[in-house]
PDB file of N, CA and C in Angstrom:
ATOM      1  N   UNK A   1      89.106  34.740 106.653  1.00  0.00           N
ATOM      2  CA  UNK A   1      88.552  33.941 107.744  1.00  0.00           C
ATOM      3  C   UNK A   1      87.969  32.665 107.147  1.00  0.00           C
ATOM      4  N   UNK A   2      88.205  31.756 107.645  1.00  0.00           N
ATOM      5  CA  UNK A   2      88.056  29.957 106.966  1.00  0.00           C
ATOM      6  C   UNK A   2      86.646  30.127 108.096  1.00  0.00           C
ATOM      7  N   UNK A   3      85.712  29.165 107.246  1.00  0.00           N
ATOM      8  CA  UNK A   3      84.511  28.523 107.929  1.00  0.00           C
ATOM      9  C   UNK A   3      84.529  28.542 109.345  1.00  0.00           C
ATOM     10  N   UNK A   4      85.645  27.515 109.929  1.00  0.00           N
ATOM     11  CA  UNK A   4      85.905  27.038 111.142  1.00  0.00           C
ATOM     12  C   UNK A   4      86.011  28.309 112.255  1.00  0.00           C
ATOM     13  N   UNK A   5      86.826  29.462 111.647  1.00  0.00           N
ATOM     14  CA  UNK A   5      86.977  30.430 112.288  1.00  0.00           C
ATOM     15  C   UNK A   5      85.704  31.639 112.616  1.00  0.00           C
ATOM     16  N   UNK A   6      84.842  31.580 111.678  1.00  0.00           N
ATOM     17  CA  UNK A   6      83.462  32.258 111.463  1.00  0.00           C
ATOM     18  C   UNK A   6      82.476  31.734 112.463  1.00  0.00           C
ATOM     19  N   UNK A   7      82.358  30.336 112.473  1.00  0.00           N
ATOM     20  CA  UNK A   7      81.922  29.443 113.726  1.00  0.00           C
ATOM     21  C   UNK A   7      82.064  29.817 114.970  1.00  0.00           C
ATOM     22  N   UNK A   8      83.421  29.367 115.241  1.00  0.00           N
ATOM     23  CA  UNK A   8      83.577  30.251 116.383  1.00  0.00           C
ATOM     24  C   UNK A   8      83.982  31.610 117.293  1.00  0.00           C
ATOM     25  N   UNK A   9      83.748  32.320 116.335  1.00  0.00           N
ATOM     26  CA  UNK A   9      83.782  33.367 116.675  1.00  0.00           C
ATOM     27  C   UNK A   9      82.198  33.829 117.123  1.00  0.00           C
ATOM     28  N   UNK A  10      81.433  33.425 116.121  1.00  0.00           N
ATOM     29  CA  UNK A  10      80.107  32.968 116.423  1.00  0.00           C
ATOM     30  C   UNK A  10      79.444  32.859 117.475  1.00  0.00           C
ATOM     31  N   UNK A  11      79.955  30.975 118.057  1.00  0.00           N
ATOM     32  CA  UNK A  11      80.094  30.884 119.109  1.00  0.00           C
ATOM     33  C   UNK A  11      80.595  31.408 120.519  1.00  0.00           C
ATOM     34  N   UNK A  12      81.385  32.063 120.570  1.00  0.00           N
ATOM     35  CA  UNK A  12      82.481  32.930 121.578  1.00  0.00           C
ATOM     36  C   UNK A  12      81.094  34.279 121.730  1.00  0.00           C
ATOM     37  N   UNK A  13      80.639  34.862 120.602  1.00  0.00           N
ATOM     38  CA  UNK A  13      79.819  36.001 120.740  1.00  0.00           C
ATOM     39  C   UNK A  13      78.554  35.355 121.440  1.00  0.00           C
ATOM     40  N   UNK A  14      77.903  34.628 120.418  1.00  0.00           N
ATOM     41  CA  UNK A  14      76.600  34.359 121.268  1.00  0.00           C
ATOM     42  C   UNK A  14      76.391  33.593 122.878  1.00  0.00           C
ATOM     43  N   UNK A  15      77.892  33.245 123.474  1.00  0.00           N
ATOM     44  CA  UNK A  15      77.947  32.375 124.411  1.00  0.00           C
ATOM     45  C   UNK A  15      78.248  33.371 125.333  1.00  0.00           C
ATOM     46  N   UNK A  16      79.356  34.412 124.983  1.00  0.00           N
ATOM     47  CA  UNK A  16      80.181  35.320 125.472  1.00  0.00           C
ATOM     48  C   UNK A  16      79.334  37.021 125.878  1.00  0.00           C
ATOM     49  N   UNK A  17      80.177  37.534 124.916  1.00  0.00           N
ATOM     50  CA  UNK A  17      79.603  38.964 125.110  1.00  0.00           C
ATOM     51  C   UNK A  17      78.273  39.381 124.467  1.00  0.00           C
ATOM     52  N   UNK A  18      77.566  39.178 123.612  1.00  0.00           N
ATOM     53  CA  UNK A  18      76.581  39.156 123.427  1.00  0.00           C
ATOM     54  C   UNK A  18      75.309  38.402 124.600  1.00  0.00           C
ATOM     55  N   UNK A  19      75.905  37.788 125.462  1.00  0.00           N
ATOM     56  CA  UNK A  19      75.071  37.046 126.191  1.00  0.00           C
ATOM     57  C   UNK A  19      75.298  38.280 127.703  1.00  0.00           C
ATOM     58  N   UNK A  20      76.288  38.404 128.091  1.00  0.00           N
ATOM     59  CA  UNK A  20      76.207  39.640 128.889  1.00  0.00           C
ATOM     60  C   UNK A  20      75.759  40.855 128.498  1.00  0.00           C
ATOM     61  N   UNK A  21      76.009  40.885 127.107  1.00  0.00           N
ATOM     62  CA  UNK A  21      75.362  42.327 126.917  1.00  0.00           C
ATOM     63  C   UNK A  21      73.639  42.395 127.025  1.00  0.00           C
ATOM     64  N   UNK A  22      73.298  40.931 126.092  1.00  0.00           N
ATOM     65  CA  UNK A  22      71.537  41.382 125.703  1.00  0.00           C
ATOM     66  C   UNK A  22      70.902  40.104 126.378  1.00  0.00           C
ATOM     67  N   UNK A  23      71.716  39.783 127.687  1.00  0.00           N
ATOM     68  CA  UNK A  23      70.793  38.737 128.346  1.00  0.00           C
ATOM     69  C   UNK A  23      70.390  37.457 127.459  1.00  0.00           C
ATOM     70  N   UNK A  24      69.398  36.643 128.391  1.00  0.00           N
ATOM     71  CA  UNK A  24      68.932  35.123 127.761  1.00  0.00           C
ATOM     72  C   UNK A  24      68.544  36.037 126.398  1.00  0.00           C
ATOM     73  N   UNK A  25      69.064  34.927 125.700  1.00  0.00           N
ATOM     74  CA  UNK A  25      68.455  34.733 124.314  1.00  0.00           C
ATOM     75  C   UNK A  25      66.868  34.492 123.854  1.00  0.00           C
ATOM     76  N   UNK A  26      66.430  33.513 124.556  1.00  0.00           N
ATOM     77  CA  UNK A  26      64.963  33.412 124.429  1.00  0.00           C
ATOM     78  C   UNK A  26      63.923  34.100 124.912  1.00  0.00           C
ATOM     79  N   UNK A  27      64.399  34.585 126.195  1.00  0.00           N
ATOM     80  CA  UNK A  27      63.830  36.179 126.848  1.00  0.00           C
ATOM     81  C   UNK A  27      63.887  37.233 125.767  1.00  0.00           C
ATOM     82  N   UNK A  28      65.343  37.715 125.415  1.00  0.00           N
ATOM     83  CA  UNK A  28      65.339  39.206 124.583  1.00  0.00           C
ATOM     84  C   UNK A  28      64.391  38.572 122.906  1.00  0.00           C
ATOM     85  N   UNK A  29      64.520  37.283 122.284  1.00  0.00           N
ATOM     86  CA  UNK A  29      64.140  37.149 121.160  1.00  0.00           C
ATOM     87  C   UNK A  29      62.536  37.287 121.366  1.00  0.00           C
ATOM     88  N   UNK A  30      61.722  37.331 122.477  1.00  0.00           N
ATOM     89  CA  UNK A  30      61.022  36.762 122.984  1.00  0.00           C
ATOM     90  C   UNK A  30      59.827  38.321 123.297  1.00  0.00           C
ATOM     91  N   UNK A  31      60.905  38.915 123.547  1.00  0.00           N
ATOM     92  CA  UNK A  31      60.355  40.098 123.708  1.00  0.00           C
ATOM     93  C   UNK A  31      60.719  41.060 122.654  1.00  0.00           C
ATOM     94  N   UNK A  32      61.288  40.784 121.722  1.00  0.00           N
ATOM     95  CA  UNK A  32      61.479  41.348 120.326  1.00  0.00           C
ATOM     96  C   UNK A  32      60.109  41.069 119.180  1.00  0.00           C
ATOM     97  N   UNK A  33      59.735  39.756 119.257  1.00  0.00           N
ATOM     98  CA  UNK A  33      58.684  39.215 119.004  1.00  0.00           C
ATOM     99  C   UNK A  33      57.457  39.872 118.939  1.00  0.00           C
ATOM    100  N   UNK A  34      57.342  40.222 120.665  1.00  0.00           N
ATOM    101  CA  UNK A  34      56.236  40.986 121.134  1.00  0.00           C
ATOM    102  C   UNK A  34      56.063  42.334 120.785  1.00  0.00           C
ATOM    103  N   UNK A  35      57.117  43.091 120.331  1.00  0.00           N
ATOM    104  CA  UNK A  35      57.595  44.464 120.022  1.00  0.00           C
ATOM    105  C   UNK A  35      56.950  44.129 118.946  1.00  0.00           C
ATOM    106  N   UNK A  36      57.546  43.460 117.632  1.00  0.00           N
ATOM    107  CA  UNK A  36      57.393  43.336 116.370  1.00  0.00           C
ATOM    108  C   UNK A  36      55.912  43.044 116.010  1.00  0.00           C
ATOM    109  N   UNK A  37      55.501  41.969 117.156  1.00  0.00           N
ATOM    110  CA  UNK A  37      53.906  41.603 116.922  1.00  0.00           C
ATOM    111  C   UNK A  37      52.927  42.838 117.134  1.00  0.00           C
ATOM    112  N   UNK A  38      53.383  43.607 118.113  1.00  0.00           N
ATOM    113  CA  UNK A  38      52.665  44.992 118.342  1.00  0.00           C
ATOM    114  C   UNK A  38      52.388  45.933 117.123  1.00  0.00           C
ATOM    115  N   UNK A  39      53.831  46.090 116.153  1.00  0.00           N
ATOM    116  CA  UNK A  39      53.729  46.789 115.349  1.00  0.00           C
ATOM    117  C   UNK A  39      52.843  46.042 114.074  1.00  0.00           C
ATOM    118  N   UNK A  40      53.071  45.049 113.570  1.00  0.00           N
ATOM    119  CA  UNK A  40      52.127  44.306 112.702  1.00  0.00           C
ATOM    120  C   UNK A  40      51.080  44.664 113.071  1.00  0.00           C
ATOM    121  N   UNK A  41      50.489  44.165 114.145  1.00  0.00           N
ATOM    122  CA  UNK A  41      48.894  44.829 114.803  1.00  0.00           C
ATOM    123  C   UNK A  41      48.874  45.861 114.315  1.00  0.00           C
ATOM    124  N   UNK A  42      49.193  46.706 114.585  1.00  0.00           N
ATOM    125  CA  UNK A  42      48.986  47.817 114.679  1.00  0.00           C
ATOM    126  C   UNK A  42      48.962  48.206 112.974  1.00  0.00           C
ATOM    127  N   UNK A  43      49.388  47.318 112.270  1.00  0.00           N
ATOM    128  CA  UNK A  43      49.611  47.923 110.353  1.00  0.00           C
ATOM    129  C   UNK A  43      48.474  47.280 109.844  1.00  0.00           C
ATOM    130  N   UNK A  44      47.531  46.254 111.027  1.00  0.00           N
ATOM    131  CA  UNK A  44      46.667  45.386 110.456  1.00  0.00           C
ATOM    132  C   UNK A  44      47.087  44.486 109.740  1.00  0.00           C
ATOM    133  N   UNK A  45      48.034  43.430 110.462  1.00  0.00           N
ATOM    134  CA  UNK A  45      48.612  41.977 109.929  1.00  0.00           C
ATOM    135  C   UNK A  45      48.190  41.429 111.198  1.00  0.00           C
ATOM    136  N   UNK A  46      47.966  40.008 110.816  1.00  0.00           N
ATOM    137  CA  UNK A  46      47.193  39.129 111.358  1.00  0.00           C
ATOM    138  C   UNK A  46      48.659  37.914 111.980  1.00  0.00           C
ATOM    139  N   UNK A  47      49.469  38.362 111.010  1.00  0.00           N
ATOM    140  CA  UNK A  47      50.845  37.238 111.520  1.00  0.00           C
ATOM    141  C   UNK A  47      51.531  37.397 112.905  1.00  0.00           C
ATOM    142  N   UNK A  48      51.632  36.492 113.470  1.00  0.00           N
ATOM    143  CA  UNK A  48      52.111  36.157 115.042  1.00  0.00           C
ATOM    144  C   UNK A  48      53.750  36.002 114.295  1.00  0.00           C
ATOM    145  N   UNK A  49      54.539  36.359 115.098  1.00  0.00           N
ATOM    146  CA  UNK A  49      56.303  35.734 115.115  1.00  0.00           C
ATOM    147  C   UNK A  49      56.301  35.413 116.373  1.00  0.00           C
ATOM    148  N   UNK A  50      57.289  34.461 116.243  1.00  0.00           N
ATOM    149  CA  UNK A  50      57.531  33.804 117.573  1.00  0.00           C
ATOM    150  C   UNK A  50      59.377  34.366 117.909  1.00  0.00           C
ATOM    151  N   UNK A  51      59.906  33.826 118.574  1.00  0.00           N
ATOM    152  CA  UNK A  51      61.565  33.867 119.002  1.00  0.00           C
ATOM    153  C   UNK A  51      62.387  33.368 117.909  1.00  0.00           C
ATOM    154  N   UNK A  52      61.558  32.535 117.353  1.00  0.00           N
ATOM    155  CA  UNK A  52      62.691  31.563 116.308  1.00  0.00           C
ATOM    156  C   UNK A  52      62.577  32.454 115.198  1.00  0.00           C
ATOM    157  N   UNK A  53      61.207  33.072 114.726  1.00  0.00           N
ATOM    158  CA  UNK A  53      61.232  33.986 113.858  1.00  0.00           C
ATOM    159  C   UNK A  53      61.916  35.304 113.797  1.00  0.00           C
ATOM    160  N   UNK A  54      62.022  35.687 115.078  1.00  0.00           N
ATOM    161  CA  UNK A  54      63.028  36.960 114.609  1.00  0.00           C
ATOM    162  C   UNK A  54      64.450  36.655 114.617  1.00  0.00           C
ATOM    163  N   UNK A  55      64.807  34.923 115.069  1.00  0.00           N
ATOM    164  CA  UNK A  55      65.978  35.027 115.038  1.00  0.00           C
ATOM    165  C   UNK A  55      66.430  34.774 113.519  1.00  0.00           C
ATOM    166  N   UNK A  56      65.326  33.947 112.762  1.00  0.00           N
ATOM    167  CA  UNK A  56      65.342  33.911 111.234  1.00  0.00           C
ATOM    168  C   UNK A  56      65.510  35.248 110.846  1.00  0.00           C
ATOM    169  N   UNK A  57      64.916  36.294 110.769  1.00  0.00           N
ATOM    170  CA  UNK A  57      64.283  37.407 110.069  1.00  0.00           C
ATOM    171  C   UNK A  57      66.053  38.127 110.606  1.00  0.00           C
ATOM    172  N   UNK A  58      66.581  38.480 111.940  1.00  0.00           N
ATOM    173  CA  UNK A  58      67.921  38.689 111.787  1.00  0.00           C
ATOM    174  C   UNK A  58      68.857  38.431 110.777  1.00  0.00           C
ATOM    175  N   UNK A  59      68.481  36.836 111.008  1.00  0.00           N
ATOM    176  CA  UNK A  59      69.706  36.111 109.859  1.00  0.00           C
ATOM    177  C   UNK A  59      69.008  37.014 108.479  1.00  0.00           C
ATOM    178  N   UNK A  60      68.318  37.033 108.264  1.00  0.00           N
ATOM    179  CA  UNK A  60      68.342  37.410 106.433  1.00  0.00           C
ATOM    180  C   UNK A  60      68.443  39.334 106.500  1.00  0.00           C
ATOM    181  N   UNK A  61      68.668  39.608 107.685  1.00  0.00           N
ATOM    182  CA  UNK A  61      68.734  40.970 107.328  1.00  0.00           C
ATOM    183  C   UNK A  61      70.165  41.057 107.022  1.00  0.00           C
ATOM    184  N   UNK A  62      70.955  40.067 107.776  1.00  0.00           N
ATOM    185  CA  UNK A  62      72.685  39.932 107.873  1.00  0.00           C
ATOM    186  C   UNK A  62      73.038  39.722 106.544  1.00  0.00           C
ATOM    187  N   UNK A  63      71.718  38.728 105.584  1.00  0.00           N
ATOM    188  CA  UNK A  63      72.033  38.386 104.337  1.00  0.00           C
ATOM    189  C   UNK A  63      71.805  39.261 103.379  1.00  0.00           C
ATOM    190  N   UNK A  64      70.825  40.106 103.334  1.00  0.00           N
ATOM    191  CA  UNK A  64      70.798  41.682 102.985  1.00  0.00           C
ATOM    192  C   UNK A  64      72.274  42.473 103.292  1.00  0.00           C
ATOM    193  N   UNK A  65      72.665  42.413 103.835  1.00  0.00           N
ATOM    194  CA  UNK A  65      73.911  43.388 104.099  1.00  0.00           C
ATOM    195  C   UNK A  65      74.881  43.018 103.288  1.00  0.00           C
ATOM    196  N   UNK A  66      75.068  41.607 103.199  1.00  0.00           N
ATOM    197  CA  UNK A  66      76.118  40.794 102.300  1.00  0.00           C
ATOM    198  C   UNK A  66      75.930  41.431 101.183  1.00  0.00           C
ATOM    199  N   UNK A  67      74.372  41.684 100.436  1.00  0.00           N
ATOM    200  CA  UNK A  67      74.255  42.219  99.335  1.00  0.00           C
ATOM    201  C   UNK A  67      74.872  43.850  98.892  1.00  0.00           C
ATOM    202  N   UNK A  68      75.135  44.422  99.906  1.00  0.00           N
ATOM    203  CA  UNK A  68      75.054  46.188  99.501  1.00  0.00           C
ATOM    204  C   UNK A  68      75.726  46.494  98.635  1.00  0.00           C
ATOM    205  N   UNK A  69      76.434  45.441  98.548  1.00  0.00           N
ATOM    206  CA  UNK A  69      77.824  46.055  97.348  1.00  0.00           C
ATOM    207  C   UNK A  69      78.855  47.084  98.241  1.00  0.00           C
ATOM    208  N   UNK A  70      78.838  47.175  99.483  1.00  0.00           N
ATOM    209  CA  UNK A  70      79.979  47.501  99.637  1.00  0.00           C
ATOM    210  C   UNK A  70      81.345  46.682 100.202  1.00  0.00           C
ATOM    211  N   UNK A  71      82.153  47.032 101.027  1.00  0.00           N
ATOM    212  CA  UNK A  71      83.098  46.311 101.191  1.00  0.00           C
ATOM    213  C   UNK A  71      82.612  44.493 102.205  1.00  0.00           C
ATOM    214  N   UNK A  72      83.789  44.012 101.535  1.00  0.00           N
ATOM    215  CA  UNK A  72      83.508  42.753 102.551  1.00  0.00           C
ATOM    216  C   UNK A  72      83.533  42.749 103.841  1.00  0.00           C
ATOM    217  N   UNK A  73      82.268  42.452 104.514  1.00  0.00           N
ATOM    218  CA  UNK A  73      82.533  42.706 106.387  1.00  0.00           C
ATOM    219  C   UNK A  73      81.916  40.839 106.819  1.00  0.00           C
ATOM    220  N   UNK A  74      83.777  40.667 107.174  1.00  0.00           N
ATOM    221  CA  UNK A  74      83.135  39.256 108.098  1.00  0.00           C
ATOM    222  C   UNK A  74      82.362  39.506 109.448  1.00  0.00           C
ATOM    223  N   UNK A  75      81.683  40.192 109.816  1.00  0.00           N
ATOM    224  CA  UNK A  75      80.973  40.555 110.560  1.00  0.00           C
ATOM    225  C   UNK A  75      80.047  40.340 109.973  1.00  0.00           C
ATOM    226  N   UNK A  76      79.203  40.599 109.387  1.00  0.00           N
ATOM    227  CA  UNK A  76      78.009  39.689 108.629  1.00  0.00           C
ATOM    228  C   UNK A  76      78.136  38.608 108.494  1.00  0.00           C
ATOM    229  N   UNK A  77      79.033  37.777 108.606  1.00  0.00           N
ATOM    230  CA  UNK A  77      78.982  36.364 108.510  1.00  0.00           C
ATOM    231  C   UNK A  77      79.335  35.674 109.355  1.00  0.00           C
ATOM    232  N   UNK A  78      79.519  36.203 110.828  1.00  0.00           N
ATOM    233  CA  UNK A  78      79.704  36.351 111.961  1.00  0.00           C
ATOM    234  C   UNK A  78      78.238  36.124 112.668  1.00  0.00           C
ATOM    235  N   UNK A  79      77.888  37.113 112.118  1.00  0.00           N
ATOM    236  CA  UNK A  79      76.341  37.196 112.963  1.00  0.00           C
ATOM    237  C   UNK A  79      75.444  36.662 112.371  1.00  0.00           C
ATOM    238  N   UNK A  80      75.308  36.056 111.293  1.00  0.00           N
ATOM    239  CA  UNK A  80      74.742  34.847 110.215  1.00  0.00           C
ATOM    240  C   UNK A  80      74.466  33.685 111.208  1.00  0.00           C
ATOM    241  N   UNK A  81      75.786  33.227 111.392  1.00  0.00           N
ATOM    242  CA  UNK A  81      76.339  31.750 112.100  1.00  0.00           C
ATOM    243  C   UNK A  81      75.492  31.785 113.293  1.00  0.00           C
ATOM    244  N   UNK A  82      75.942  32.733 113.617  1.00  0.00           N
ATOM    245  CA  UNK A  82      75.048  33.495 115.521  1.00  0.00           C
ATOM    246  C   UNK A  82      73.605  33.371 115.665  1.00  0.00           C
ATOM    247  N   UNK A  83      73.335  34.145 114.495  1.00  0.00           N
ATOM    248  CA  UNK A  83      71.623  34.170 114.211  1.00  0.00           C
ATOM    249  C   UNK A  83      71.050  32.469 114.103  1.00  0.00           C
ATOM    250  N   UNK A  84      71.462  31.684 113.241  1.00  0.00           N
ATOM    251  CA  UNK A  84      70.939  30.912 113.074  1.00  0.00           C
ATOM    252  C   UNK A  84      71.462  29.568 114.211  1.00  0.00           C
ATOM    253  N   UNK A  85      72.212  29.705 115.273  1.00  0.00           N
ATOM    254  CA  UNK A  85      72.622  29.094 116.106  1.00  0.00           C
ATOM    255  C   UNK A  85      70.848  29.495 117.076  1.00  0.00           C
ATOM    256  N   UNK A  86      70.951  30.716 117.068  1.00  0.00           N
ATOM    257  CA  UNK A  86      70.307  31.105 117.861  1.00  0.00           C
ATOM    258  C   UNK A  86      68.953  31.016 117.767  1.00  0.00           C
ATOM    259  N   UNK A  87      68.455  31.037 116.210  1.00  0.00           N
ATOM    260  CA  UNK A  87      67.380  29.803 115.823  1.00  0.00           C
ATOM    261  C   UNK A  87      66.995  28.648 116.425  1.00  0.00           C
ATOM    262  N   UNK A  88      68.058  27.634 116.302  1.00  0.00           N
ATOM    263  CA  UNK A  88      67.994  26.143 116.017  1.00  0.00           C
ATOM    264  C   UNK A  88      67.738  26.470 118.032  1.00  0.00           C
ATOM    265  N   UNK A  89      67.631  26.973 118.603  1.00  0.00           N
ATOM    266  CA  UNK A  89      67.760  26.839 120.185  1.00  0.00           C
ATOM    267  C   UNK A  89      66.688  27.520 120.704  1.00  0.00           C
ATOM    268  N   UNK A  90      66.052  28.456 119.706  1.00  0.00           N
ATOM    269  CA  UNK A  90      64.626  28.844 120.575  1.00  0.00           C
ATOM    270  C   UNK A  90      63.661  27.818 119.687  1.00  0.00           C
ATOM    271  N   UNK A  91      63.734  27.375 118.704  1.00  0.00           N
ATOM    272  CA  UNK A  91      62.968  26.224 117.978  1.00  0.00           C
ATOM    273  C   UNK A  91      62.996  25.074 118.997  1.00  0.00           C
ATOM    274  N   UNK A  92      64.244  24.822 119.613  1.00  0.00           N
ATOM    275  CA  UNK A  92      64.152  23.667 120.420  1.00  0.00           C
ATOM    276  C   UNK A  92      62.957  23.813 121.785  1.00  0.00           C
ATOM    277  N   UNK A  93      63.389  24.858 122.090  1.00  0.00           N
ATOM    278  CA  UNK A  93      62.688  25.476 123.369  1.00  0.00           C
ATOM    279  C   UNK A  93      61.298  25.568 123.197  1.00  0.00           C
ATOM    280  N   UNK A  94      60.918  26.126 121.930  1.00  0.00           N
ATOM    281  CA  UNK A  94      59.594  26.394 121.465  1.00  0.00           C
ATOM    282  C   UNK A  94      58.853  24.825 121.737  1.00  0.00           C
ATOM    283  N   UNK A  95      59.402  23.848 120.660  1.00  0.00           N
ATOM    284  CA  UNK A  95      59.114  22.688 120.741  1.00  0.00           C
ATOM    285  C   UNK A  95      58.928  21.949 121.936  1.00  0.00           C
ATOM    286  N   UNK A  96      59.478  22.041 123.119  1.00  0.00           N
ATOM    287  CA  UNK A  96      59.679  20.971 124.509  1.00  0.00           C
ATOM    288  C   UNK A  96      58.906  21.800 124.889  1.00  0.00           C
ATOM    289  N   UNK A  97      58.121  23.066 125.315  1.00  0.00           N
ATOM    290  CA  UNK A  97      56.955  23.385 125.723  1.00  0.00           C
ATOM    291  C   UNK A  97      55.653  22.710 125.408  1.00  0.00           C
TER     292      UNK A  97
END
């Protein structure tokens, strides 16, 4: 799979079926956040995440996977592209509030 093709496939998911499956993006990241912020509380961390942060913290779990040493899955690099699309768009959102 060439760059170009990783992109959009990317694109096609986060626009496509991923968007019917897990709803607005900034809603579900949004309320992932709140999940995640609950549990920190609760370990006694003081750190807030926002939407953009778990869409970061996705991306590097995708980049963890790259690592396992097992077989090559363009699917991790699939959902890389995705993740960090999906970044750059609750950052925007975050920001114009």
């Amino acid at each position: 799979m060439v760059a170009g093709d990783t992109l959009e496939k990317a694109l096609e998911l986060v626009g496509g079926e991923r968007a019917r499956t897990h709803g607005d993006k900034y809603i579900n990241h949004s309320r992932i956040a709140a999940l995640w912020n609950a549990y920190l509380r609760n370990a006694g961390s003081a750190v807030e995440l926002d939407p953009t942060d778990v869409a970061l913290m996705m991306a590097l779990l995708k980049i963890a996977r790259t690592q396992s040493g097992g077989a090559h899955n363009e699917d991790n690099y699939v959902d890389l592209a995705g993740y960090a699309g999906v970044a750059a768009e609750t950052a925007a959102i975050d920001r114009a509030d």
